[in-house]
Protein backbone atom coordinates (compact mmCIF):
# COMPACT_ATOMS: atom_id res chain seq x y z
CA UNK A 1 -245.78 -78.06 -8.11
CA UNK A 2 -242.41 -79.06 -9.60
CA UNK A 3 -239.36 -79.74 -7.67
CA UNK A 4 -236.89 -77.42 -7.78
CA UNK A 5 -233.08 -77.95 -8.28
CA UNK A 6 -230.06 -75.53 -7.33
CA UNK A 7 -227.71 -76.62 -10.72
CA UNK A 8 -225.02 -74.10 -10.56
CA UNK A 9 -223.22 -71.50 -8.09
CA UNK A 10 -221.22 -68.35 -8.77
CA UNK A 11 -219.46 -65.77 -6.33
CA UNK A 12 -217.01 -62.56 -6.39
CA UNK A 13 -214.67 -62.36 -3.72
CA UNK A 14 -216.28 -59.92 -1.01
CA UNK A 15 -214.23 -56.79 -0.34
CA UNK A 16 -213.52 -52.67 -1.62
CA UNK A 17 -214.12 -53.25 -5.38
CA UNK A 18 -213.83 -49.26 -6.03
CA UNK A 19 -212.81 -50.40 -9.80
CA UNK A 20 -216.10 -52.47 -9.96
CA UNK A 21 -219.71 -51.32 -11.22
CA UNK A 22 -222.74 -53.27 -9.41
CA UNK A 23 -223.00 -54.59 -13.25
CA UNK A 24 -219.79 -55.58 -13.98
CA UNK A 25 -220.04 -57.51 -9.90
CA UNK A 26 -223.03 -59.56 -11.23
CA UNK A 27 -222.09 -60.43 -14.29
CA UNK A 28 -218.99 -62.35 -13.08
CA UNK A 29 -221.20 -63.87 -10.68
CA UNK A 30 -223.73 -65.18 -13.23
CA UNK A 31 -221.15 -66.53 -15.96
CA UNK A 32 -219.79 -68.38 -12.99
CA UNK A 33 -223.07 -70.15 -12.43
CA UNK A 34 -223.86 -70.87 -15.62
CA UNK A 35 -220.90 -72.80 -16.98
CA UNK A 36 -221.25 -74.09 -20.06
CA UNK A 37 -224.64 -72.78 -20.21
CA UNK A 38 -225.14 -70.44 -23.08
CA UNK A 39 -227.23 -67.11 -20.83
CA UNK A 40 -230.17 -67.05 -24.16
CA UNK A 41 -231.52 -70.55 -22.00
CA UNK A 42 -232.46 -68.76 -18.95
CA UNK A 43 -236.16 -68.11 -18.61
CA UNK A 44 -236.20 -65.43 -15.65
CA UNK A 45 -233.76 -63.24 -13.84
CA UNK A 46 -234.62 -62.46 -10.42
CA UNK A 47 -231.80 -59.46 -9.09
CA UNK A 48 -231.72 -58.86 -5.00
CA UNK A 49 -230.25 -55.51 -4.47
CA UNK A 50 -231.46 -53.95 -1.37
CA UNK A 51 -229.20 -50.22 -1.69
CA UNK A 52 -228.84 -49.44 -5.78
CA UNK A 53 -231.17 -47.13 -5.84
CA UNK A 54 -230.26 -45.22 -2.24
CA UNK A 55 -226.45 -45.57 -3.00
CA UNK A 56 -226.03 -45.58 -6.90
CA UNK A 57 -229.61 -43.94 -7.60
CA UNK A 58 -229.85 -46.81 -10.07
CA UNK A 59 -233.06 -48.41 -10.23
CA UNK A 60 -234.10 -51.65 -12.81
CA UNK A 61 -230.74 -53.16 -11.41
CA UNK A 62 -232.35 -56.09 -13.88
CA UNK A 63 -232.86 -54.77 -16.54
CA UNK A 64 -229.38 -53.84 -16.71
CA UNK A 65 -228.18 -56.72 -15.60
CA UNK A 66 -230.09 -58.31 -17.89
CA UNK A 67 -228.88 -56.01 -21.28
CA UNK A 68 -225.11 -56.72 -19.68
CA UNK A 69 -225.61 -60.38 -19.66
CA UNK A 70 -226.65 -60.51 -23.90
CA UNK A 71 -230.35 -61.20 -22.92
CA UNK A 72 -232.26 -58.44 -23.14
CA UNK A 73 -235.69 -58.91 -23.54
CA UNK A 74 -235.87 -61.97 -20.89
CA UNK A 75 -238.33 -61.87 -17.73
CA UNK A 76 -236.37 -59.44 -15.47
CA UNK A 77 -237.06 -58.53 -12.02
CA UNK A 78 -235.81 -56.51 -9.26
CA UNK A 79 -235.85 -57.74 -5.63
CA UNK A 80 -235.60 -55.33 -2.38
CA UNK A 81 -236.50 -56.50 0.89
CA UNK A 82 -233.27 -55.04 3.28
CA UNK A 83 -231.28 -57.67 4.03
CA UNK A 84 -233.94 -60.44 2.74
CA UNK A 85 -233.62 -59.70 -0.71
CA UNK A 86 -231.41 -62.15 -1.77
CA UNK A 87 -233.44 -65.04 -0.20
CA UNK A 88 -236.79 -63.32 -1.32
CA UNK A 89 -235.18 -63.07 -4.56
CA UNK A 90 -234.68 -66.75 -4.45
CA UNK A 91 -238.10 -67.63 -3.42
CA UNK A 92 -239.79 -65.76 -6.32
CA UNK A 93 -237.24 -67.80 -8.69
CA UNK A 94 -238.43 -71.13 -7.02
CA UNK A 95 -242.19 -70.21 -7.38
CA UNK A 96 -241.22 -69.69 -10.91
CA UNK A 97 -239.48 -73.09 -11.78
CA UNK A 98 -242.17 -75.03 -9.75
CA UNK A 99 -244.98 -73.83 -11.33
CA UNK A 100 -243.69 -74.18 -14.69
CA UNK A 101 -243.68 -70.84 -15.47
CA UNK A 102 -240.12 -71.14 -16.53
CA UNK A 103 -237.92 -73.97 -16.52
CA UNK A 104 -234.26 -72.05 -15.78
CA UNK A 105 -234.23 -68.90 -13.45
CA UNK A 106 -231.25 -67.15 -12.82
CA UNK A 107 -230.90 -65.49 -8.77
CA UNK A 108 -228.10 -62.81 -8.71
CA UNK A 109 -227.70 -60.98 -4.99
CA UNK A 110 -225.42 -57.56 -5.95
CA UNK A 111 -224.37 -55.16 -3.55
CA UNK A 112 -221.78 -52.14 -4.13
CA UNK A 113 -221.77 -49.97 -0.32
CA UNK A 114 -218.15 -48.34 -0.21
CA UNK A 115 -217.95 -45.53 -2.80
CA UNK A 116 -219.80 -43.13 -0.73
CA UNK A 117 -219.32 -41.90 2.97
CA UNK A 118 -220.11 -43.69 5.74
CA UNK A 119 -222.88 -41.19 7.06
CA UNK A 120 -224.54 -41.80 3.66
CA UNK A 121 -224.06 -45.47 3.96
CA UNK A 122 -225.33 -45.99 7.57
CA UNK A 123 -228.52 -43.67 6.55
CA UNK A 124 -229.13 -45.80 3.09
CA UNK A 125 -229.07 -49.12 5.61
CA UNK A 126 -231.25 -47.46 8.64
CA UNK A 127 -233.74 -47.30 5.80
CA UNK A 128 -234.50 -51.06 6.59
CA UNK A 129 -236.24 -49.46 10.13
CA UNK A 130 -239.20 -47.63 10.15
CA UNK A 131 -237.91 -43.95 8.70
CA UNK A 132 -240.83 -42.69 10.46
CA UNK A 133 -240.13 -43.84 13.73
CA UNK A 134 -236.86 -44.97 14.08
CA UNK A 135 -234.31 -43.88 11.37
CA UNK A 136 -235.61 -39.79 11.15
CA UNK A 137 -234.58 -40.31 14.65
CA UNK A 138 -230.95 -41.40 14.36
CA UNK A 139 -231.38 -45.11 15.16
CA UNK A 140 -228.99 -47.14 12.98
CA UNK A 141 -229.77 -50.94 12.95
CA UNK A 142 -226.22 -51.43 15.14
CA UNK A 143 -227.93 -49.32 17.37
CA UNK A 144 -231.11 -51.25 17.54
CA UNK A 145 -229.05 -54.62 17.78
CA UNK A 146 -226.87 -53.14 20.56
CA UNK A 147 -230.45 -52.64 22.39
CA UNK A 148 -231.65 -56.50 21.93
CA UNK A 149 -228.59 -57.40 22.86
CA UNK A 150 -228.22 -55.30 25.85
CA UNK A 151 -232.01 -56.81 26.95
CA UNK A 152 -231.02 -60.13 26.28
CA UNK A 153 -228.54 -60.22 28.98
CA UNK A 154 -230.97 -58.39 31.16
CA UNK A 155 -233.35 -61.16 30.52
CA UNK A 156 -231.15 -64.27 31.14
CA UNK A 157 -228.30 -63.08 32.76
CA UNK A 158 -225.10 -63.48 30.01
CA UNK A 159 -222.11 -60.44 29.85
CA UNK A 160 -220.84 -58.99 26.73
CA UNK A 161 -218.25 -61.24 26.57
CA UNK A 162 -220.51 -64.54 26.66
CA UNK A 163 -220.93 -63.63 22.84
CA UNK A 164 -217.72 -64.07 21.63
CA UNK A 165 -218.04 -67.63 20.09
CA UNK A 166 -220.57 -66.15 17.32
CA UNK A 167 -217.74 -64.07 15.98
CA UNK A 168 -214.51 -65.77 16.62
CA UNK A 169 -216.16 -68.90 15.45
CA UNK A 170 -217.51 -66.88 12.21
CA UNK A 171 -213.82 -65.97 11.77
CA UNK A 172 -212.08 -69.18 12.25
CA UNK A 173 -214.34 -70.45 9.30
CA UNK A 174 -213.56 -67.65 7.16
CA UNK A 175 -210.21 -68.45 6.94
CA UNK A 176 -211.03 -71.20 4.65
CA UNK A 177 -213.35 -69.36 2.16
CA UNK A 178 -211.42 -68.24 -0.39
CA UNK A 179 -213.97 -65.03 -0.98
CA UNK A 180 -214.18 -64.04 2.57
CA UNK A 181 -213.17 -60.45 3.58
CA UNK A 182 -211.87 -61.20 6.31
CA UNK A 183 -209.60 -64.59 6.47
CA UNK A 184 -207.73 -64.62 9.85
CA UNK A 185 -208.55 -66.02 12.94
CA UNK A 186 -209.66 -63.78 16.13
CA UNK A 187 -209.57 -64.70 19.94
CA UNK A 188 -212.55 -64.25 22.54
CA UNK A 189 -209.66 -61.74 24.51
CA UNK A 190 -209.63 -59.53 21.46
CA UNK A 191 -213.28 -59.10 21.15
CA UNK A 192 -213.05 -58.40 24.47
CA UNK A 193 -210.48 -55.78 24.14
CA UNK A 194 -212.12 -54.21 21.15
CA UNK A 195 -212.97 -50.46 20.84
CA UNK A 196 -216.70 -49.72 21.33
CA UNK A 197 -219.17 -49.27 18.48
CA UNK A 198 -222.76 -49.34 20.35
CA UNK A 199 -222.36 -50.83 23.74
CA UNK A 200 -222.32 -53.32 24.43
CA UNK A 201 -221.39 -53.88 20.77
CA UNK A 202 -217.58 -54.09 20.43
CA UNK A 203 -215.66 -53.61 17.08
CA UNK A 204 -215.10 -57.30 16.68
CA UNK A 205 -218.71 -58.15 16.67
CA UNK A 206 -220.02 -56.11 14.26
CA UNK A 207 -219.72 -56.59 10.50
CA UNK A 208 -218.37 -54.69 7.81
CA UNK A 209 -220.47 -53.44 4.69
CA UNK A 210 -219.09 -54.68 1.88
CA UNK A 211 -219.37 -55.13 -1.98
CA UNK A 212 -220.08 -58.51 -3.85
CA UNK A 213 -222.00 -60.64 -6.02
CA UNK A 214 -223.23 -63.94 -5.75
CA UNK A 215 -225.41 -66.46 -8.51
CA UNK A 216 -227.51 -69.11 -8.18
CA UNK A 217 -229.26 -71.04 -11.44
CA UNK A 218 -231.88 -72.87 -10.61
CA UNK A 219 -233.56 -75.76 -13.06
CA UNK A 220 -236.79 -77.76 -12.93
CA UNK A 221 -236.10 -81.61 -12.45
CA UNK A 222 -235.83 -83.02 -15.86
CA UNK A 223 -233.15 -79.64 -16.42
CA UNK A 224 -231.48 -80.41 -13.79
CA UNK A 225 -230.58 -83.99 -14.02
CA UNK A 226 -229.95 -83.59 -17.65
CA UNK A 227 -227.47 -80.10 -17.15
CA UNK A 228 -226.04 -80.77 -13.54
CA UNK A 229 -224.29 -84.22 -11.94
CA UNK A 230 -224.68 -83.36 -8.64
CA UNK A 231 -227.82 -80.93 -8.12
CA UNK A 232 -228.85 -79.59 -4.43
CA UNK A 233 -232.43 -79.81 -4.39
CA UNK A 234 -234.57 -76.68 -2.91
CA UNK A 235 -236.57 -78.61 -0.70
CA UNK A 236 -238.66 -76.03 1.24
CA UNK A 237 -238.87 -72.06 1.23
CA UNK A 238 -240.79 -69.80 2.57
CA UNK A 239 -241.03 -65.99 3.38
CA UNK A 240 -242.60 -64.23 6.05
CA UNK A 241 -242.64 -60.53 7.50
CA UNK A 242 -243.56 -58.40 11.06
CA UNK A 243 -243.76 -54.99 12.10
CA UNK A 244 -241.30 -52.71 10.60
CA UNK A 245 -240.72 -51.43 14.32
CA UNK A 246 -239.22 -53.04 16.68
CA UNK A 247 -240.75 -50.81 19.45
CA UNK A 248 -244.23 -51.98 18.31
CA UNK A 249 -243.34 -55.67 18.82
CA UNK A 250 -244.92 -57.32 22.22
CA UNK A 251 -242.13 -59.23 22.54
CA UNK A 252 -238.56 -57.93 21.06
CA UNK A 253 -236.50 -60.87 21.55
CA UNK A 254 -238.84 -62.87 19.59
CA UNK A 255 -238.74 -62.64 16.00
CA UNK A 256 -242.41 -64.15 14.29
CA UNK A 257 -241.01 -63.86 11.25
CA UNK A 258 -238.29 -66.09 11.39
CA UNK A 259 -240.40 -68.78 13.14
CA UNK A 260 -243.12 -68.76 10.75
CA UNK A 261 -241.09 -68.78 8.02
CA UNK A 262 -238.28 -71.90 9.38
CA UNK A 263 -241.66 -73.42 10.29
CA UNK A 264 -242.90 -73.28 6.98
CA UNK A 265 -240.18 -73.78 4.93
CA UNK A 266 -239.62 -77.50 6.90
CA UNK A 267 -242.69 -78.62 6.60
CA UNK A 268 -242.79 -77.91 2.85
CA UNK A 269 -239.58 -80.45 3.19
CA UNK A 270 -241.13 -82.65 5.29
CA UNK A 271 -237.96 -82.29 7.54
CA UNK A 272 -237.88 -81.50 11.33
CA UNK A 273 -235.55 -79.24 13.30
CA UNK A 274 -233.34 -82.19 14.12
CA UNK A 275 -232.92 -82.88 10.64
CA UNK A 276 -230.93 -79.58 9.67
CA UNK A 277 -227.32 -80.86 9.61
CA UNK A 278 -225.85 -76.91 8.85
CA UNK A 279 -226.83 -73.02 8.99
CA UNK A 280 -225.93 -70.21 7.87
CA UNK A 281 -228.17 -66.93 9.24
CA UNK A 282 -228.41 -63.28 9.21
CA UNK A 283 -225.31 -62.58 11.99
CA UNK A 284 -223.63 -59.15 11.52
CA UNK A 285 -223.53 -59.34 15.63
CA UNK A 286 -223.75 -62.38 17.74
CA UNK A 287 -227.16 -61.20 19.52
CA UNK A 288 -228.78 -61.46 15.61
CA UNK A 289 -227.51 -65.06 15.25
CA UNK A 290 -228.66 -66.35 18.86
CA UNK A 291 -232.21 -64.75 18.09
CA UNK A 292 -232.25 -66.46 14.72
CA UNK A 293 -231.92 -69.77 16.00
CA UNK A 294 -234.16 -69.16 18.67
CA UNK A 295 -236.98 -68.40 17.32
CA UNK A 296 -236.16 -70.46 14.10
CA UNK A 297 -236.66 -73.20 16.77
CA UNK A 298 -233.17 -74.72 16.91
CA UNK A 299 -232.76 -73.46 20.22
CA UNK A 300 -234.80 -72.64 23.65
CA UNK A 301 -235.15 -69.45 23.86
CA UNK A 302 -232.41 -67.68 26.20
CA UNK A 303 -229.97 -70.93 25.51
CA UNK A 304 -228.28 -70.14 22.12
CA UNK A 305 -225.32 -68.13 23.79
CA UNK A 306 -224.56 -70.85 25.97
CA UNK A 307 -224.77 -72.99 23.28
CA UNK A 308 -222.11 -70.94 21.19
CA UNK A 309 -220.10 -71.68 24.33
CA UNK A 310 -220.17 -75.02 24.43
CA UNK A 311 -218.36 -75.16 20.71
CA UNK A 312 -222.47 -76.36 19.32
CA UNK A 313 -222.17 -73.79 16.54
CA UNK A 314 -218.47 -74.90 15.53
CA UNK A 315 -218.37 -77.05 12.15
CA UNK A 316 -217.94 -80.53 14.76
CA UNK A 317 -220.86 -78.87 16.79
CA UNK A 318 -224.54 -79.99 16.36
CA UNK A 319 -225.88 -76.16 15.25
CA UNK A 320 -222.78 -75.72 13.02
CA UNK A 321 -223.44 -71.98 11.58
CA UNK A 322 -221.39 -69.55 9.09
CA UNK A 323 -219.23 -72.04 7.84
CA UNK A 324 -218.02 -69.19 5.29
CA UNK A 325 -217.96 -66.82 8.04
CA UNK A 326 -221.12 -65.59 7.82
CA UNK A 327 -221.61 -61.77 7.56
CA UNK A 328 -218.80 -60.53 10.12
CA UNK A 329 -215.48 -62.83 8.44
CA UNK A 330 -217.15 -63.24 4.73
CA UNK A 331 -218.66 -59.32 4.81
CA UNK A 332 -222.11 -58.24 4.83
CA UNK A 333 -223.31 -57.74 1.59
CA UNK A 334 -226.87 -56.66 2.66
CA UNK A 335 -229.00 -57.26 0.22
CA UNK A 336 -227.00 -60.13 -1.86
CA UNK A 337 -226.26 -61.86 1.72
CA UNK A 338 -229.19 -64.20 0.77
CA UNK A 339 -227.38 -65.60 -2.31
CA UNK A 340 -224.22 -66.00 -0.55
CA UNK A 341 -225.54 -68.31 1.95
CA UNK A 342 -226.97 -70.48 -0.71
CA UNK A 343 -223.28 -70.36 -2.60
CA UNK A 344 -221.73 -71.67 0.63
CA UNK A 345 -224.40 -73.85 1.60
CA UNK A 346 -224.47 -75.67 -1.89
CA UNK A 347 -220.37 -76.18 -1.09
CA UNK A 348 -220.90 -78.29 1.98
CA UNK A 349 -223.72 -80.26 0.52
CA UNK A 350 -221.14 -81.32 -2.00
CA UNK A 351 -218.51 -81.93 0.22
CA UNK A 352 -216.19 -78.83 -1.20
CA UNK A 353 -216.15 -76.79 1.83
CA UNK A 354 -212.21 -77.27 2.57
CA UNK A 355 -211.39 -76.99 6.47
CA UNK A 356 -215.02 -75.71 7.30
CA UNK A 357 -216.71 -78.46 5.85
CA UNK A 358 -219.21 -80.87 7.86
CA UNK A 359 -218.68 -83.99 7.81
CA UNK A 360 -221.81 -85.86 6.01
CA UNK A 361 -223.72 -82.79 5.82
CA UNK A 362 -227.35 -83.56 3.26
CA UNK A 363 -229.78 -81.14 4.93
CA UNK A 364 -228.92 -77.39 5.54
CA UNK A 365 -231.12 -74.47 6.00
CA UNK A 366 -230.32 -70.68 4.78
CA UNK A 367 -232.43 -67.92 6.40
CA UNK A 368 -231.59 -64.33 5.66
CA UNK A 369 -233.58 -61.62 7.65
CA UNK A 370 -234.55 -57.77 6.61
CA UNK A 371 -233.96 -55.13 9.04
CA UNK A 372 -234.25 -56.46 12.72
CA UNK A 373 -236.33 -59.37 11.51
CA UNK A 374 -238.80 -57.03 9.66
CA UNK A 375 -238.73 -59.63 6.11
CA UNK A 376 -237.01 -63.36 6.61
CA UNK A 377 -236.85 -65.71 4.22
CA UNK A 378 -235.86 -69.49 4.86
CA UNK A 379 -234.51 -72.35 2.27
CA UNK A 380 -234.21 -75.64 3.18
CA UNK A 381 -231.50 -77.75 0.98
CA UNK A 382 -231.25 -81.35 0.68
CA UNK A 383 -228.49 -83.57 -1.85
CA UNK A 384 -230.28 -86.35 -2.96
């Protein structure tokens, strides 16, 4: 298999784009990661979009995207896996390049969530549960969170307000990221002091739905070397699923998915834990970012909110995570969330991550996650 190289990044800001179509989204995204590169050289497009056909009834998102870009006729899929797509989206691009299937593959994560109602909204995302079991029931995935979250202190004996870090540090790092929703800074008193969503979910850490578009182009070596002066290799990725529900899980606070698939996507690096020098995870609450790292392995399990604490996940920390603010400052994009992370994560690589940046960061790991956990997909990043 070939190695696979990350050559070029594109992003729309994240927000209310009620003048924006899902097409028009991804299309600014994609010129931005090609550059100078004319769209007729790209072999494959790969589009995540985990609510286009629920919210827009819209389906072959590619296809269109695709006919909008000036190259129809080109290798076009569609991606949906909840929250995952974007990252699955990616991983069906790399399989691509490294096989030599194709030699440029273009990754475009597009969501578009606020021109309808929020009861249709919330149904459209409970969709990522089991319908049968869980969503025909009312459950929303806040819900479901607000559950884990409520066991978790149970189990090892943290309050509400122990998980304040994950969003106030989320929010201090949006402030820098120019494409973040939400760019102010929040204190662990007003999360405190926020109204109720799903107790013990508070307003201030849960995130907002939002619409967006993000790029990626990847290249095969010889592309990328020859197209790209500073490429970010894709040094390991992987994908891995559980049940759909989380009531038929043995073990809720444990998420197989994500282990098997940070697991995985290291060794295909031949990196350890210790290695990973920055994150960026699936965190539209605090609870869904401490059981990501978890059971991703960078933490003992029932630790990662004292961690948070202790300033570990803050850009000077040794778990530094959401250093664009993850989904609760930058927005949750669902579906395109995947392809954000990698935008953000190619930034500190560089060294073009402004205040949030890391200092010396070569090794950082993106893991987007489906539903509660249902789909997760891991990359693993290196600049050589």
């Amino acid at each position: 298999m070939r190695h696979v190289y990350i050559i070029g990044t594109g992003a729309t800001p994240v927000g209310e784009h009620w003048d924006r179509s899902p097409a028009s989204l991804a299309i600014e995204a994609l010129t931005g990661a090609l550059g100078t590169i004319p769209a007729s050289r790209i072999g494959a497009l790969y589009v995540a979009s985990a609510l286009s056909g629920s919210l827009h009834t819209q389906s072959q998102m590619a296809a269109l995207i695709a006919t909008a870009a000036g190259i129809p006729g080109v290798e076009a899929v569609t991606v949906e896996a909840g929250g995952a797509s974007g990252g699955v989206a990616l991983r069906q691009a790399c399989l691509a390049v490294a096989s030599g299937a194709v030699d440029l593959a273009m990754v475009v994560g597009v969501e578009k969530v606020t021109d309808v109602l929020d009861a249709r909204r919330e149904a459209a995302l409970a969709l990522a549960t089991d319908v049968d079991w869980e969503a025909i029931h009312g459950v929303t995935l806040t819900a479901l969170w607000a559950l884990l979250m409520r066991r978790y202190m149970h189990e090892y004996g943290y309050t509400a307000d122990d998980f304040a870090p994950f969003p106030v540090n989320a929010h201090a790092n949006g402030v820098a990221n120019p494409r973040a929703m939400y760019r102010f800074a929040i204190t662990a008193e007003k999360v405190r002091n926020a109204p109720m969503v799903a107790e013990p979910l508070g307003l201030l850490d849960c995130s907002t739905a939002a619409d967006g578009a993000a790029a990626v182009l990847i290249a095969s070596e010889g592309l990328a070397h020859e197209l790209c002066a500073t490429p970010v290799r894709i040094a390991g990725s992987a994908t891995a699923t559980d049940t759909l529900a989380l009531h038929s899980r043995p073990d809720p606070l444990w998420f197989p998915a994500a282990a098997h698939s940070a697991t995985a996507a290291l060794r295909t690096a031949r990196l350890t834990h210790s290695d990973v020098q920055v994150f960026d995870v699936t965190d539209p609450h605090g609870i869904a970012a401490a059981l990501a790292l978890e059971s991703s392995g960078f933490a003992e399990r029932g630790t990662a909110v004292a961690l948070a604490r202790e300033g570990a996940i803050t850009p000077k920390g040794r778990l530094p995570l959401a250093t664009g603010g993850g989904c609760k400052a930058r927005g949750d994009t669902v579906g395109a969330n995947g392809v954000y992370q990698i935008v953000e994560l190619v930034a500190q690589l560089r060294g073009q991550a402004g205040a949030a940046q890391v200092n010396s960061a070569r090794v950082a790991l993106a893991q987007c996650m489906g539903g509660i956990g249902a789909t997760v997909a891991t990359h693993i990043l290196t600049l050589e």
